[in-house]
PDB file of N, CA and C in Angstrom:
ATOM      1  N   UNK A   1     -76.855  11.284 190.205  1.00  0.00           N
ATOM      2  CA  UNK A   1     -78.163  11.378 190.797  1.00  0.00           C
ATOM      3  C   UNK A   1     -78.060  12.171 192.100  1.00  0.00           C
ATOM      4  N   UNK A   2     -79.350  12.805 192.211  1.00  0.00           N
ATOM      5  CA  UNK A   2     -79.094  14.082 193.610  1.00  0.00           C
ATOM      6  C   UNK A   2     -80.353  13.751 194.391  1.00  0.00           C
ATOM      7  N   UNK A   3     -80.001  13.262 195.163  1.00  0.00           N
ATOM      8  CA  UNK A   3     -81.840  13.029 196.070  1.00  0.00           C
ATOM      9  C   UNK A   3     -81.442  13.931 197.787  1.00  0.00           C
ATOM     10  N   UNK A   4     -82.728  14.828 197.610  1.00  0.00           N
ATOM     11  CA  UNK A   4     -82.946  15.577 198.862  1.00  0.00           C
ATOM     12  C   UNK A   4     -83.251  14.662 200.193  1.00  0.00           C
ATOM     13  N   UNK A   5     -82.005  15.034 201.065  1.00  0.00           N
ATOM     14  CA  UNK A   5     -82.273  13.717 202.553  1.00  0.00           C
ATOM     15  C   UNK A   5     -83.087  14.806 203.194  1.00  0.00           C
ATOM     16  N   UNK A   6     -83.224  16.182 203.853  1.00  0.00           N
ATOM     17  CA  UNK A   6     -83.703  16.610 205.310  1.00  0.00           C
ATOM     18  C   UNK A   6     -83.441  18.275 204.321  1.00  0.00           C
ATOM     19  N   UNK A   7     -84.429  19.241 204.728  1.00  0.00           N
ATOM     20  CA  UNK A   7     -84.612  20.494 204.915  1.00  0.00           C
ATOM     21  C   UNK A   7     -84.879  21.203 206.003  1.00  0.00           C
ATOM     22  N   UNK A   8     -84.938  22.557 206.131  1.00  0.00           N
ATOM     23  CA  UNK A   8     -85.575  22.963 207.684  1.00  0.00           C
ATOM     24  C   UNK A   8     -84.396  23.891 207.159  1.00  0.00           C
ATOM     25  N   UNK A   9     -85.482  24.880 208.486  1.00  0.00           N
ATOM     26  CA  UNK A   9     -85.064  26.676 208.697  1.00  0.00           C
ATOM     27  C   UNK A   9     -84.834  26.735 210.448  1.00  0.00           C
ATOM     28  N   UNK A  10     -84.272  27.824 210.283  1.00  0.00           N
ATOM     29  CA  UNK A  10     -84.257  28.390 211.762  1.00  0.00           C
ATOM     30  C   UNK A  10     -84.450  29.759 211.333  1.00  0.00           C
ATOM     31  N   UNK A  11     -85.407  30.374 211.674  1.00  0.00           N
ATOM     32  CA  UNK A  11     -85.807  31.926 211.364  1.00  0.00           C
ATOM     33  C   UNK A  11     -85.976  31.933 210.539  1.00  0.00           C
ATOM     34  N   UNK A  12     -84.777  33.376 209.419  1.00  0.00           N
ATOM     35  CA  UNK A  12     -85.130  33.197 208.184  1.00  0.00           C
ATOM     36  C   UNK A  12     -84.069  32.393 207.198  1.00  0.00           C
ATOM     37  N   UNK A  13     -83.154  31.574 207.887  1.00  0.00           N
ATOM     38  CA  UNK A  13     -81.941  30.997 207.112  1.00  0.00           C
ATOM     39  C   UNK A  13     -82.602  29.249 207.458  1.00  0.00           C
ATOM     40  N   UNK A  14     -82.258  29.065 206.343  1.00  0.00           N
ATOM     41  CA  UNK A  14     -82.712  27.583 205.939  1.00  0.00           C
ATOM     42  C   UNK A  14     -81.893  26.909 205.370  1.00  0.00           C
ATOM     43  N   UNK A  15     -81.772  25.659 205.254  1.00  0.00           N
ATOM     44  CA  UNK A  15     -80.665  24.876 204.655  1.00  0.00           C
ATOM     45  C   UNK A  15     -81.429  23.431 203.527  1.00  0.00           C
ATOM     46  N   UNK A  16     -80.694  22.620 203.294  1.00  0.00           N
ATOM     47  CA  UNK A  16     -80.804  21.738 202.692  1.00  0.00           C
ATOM     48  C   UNK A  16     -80.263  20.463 202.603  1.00  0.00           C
ATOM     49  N   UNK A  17     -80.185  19.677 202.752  1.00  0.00           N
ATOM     50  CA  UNK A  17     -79.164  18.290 202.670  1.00  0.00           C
ATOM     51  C   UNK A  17     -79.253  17.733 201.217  1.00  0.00           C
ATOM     52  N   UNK A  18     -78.354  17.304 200.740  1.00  0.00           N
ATOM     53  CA  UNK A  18     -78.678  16.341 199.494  1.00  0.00           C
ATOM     54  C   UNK A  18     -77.488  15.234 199.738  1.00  0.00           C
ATOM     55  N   UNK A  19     -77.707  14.187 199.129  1.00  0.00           N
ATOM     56  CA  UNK A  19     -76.835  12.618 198.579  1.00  0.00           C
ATOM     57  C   UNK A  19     -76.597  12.731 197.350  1.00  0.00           C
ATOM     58  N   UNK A  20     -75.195  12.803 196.810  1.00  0.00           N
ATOM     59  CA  UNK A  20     -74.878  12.696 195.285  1.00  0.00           C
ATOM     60  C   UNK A  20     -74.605  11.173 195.386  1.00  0.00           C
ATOM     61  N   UNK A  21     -75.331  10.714 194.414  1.00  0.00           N
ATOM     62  CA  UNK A  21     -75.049   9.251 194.018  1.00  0.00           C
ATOM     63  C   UNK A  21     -73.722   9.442 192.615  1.00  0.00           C
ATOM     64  N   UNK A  22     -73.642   7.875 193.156  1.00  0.00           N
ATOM     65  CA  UNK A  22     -72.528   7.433 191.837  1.00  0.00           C
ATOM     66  C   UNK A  22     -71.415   7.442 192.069  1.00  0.00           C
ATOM     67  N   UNK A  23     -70.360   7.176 191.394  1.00  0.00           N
ATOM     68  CA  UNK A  23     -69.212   6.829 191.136  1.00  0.00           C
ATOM     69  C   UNK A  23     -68.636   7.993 192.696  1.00  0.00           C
ATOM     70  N   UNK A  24     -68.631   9.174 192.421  1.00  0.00           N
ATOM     71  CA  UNK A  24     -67.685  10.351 193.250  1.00  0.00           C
ATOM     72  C   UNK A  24     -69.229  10.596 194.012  1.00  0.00           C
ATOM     73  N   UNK A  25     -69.446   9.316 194.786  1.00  0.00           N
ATOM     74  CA  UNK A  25     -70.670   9.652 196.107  1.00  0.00           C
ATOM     75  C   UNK A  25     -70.056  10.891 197.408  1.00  0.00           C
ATOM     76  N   UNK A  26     -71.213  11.161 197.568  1.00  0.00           N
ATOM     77  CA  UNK A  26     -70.609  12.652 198.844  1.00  0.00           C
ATOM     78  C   UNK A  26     -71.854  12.925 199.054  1.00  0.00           C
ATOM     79  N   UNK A  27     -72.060  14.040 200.068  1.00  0.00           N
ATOM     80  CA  UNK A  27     -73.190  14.676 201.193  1.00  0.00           C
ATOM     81  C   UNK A  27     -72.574  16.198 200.755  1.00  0.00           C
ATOM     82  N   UNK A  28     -74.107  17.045 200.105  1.00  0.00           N
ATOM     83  CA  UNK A  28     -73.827  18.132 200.158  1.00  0.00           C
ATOM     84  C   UNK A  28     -75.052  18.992 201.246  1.00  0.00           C
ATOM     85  N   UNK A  29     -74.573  20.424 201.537  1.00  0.00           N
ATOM     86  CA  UNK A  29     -75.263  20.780 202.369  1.00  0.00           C
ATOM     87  C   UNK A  29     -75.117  22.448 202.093  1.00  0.00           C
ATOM     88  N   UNK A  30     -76.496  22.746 201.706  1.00  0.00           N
ATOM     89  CA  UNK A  30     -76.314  24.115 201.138  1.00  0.00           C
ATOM     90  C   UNK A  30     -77.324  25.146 202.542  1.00  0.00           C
ATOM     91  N   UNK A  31     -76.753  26.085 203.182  1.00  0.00           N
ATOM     92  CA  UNK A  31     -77.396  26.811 203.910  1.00  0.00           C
ATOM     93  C   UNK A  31     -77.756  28.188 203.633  1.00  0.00           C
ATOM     94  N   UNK A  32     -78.993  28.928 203.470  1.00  0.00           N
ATOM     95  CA  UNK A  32     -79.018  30.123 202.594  1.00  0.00           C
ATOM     96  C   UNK A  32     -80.320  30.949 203.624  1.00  0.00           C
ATOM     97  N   UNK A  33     -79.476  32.769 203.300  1.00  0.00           N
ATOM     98  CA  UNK A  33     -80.495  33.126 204.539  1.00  0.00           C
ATOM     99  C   UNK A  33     -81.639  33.675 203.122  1.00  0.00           C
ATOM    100  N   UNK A  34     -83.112  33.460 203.868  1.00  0.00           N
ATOM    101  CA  UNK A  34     -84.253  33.838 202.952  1.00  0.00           C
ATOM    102  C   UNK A  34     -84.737  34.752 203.718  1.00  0.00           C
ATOM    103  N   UNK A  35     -85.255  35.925 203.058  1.00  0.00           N
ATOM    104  CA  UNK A  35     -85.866  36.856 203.837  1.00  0.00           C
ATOM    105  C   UNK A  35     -86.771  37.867 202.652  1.00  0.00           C
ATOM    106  N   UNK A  36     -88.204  37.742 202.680  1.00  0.00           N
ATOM    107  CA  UNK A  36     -89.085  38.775 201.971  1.00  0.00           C
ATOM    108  C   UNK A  36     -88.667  39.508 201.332  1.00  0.00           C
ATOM    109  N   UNK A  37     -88.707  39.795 199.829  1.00  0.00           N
ATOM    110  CA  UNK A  37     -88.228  41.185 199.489  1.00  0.00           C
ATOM    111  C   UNK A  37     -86.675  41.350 199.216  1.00  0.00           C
ATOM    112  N   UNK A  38     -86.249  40.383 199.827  1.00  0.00           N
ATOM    113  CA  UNK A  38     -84.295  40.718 199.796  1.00  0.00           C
ATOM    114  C   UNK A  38     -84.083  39.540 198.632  1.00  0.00           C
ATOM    115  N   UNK A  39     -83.074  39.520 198.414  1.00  0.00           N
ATOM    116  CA  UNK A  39     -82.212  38.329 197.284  1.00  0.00           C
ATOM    117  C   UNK A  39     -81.513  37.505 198.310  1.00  0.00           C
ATOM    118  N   UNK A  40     -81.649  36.101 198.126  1.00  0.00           N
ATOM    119  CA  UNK A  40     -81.376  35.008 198.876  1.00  0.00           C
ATOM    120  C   UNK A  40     -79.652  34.769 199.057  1.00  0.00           C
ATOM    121  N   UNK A  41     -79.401  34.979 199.637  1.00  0.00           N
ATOM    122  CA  UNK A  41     -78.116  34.938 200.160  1.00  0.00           C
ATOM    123  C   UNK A  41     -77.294  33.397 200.924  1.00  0.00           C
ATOM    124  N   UNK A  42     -76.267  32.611 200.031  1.00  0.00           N
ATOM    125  CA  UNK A  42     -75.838  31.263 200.448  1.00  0.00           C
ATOM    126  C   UNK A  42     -74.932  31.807 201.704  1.00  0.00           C
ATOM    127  N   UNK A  43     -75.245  31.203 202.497  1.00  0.00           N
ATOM    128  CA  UNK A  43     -74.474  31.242 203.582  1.00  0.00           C
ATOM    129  C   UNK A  43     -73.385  30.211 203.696  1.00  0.00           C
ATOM    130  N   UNK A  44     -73.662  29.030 203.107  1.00  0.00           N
ATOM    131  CA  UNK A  44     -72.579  28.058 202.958  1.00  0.00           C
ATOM    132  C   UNK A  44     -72.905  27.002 201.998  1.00  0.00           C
ATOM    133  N   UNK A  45     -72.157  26.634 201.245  1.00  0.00           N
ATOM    134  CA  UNK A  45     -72.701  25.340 200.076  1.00  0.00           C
ATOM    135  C   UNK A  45     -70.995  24.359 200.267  1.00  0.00           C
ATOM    136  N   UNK A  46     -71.447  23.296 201.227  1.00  0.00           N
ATOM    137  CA  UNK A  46     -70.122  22.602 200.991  1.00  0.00           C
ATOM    138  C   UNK A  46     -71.017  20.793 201.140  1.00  0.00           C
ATOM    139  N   UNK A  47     -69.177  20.071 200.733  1.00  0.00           N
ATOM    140  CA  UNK A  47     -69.625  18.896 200.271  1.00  0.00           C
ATOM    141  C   UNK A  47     -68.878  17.902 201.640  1.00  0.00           C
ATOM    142  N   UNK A  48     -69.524  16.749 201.752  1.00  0.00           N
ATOM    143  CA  UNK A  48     -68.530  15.792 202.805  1.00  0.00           C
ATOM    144  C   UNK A  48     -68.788  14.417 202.606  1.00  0.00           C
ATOM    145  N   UNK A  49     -67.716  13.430 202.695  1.00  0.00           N
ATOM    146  CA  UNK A  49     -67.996  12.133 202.464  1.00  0.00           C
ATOM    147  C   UNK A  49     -68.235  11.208 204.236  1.00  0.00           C
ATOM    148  N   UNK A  50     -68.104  12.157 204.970  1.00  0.00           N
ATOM    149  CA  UNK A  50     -67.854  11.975 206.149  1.00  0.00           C
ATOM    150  C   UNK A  50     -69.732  12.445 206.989  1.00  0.00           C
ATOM    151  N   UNK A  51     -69.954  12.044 207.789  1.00  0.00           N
ATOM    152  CA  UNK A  51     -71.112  12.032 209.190  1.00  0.00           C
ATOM    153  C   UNK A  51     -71.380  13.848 209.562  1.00  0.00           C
ATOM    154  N   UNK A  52     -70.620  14.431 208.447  1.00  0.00           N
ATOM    155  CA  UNK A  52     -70.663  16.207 209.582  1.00  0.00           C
ATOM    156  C   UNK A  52     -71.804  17.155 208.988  1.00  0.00           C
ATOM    157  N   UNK A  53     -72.843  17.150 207.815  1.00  0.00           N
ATOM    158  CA  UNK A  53     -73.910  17.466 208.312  1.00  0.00           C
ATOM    159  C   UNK A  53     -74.441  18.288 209.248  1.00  0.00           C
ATOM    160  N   UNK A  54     -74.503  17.553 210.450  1.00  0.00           N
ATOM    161  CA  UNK A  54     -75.101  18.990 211.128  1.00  0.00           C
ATOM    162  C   UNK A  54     -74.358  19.662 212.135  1.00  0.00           C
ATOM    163  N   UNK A  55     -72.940  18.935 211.999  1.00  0.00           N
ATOM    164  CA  UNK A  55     -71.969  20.262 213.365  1.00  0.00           C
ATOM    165  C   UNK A  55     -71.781  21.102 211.599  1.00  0.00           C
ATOM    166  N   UNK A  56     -71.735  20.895 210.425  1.00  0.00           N
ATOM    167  CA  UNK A  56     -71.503  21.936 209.377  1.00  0.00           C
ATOM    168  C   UNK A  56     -72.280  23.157 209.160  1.00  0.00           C
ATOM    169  N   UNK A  57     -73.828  22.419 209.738  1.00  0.00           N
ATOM    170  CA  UNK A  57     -75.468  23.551 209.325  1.00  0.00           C
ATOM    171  C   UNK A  57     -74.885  23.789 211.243  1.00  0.00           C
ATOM    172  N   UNK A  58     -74.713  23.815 212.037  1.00  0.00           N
ATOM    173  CA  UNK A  58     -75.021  23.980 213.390  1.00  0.00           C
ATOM    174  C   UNK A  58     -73.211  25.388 213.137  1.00  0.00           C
ATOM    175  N   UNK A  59     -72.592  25.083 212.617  1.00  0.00           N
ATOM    176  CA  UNK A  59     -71.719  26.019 212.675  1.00  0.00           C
ATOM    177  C   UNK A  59     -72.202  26.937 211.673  1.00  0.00           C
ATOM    178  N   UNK A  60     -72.470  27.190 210.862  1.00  0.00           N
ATOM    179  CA  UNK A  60     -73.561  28.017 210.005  1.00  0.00           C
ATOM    180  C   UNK A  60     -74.198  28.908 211.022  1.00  0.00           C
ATOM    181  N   UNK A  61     -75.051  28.200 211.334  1.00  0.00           N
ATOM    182  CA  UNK A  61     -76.601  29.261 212.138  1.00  0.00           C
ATOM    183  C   UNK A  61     -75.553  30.131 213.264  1.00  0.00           C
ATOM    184  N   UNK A  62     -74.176  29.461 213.554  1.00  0.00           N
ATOM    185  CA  UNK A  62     -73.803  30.310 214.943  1.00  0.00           C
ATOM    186  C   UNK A  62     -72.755  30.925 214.185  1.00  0.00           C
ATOM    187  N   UNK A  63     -72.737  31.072 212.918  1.00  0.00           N
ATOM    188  CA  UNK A  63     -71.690  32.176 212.054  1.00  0.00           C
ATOM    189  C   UNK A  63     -70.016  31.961 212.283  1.00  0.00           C
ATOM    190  N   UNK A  64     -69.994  30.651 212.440  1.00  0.00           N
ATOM    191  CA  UNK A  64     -68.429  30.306 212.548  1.00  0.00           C
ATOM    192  C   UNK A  64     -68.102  29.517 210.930  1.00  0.00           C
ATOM    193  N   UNK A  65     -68.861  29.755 210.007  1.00  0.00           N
ATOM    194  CA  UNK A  65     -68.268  28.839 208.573  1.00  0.00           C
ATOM    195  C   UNK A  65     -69.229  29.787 207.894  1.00  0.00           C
ATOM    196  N   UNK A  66     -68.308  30.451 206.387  1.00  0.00           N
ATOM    197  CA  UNK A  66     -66.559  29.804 206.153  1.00  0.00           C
ATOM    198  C   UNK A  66     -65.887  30.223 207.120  1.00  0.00           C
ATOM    199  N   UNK A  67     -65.029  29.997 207.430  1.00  0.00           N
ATOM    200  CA  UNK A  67     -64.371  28.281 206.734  1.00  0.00           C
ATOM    201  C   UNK A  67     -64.346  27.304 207.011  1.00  0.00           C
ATOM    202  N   UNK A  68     -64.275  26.576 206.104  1.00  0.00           N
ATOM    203  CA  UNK A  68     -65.482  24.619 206.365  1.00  0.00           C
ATOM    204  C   UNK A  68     -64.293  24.039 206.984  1.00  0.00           C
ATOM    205  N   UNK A  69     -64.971  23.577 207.857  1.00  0.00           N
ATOM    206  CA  UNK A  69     -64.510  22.402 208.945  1.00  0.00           C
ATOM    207  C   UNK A  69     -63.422  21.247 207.963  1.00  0.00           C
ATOM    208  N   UNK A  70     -62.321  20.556 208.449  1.00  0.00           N
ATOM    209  CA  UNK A  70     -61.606  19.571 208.088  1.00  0.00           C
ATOM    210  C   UNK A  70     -62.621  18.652 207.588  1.00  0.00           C
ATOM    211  N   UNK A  71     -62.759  17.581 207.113  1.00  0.00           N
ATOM    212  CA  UNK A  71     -63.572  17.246 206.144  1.00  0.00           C
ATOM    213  C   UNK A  71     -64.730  17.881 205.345  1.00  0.00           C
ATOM    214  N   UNK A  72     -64.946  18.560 205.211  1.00  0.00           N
ATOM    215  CA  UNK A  72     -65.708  19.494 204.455  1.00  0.00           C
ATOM    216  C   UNK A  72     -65.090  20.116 203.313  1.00  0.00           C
ATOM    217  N   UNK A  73     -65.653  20.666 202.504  1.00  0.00           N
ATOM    218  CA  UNK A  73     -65.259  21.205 201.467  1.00  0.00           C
ATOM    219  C   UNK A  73     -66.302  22.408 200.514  1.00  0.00           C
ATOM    220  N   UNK A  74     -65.568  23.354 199.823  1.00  0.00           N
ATOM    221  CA  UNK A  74     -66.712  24.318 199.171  1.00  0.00           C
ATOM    222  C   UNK A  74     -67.131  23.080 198.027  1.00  0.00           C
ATOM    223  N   UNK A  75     -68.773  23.416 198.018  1.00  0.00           N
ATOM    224  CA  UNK A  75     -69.117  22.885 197.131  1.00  0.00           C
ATOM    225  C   UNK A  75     -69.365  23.664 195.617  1.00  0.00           C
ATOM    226  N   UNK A  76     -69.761  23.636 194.970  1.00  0.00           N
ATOM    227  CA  UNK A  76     -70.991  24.151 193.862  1.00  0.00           C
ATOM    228  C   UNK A  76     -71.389  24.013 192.727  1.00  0.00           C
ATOM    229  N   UNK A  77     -72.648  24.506 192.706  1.00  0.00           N
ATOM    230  CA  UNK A  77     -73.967  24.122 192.384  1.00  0.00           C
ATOM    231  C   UNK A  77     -74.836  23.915 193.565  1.00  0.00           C
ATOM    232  N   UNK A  78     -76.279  23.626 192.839  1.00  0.00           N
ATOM    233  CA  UNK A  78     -77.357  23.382 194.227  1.00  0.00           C
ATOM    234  C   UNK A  78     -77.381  21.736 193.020  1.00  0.00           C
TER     235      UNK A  78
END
């Protein structure tokens, strides 16, 4: 099961939070820049069982990841 916790943009890059339920529970967090006219571009899709969330989207927007922080991990899928 995948339930959306928190969304939100800064400009034109926006992100996503989700909760994977079940057995292999984790926090994924997909950040992707959107912009009119262009093809949507992931800026980062990783997974954490750990609180990091938003130093993960906060290192994103300031272009320091990849590569994901010690608990973090590439994720994929959305």
């Amino acid at each position: 099961m995948r339930v959306e916790l928190i969304s939100g943009d800064r400009d034109a890059d926006w992100f996503v939070w989700y909760e994977h339920g079940g057995l292999g529970y984790f926090w994924q967090a997909v950040v992707a820049h959107v912009e009119s006219g262009a093809p949507i571009s992931t800026l980062a899709n990783a997974g954490t069982v750990s609180d990091l969330l938003c130093a993960l989207t906060d290192a994103v927007f300031a272009g320091k990841v990849p590569p994901y922080p010690p608990g973090t991990w590439a994720a994929f899928g959305y």
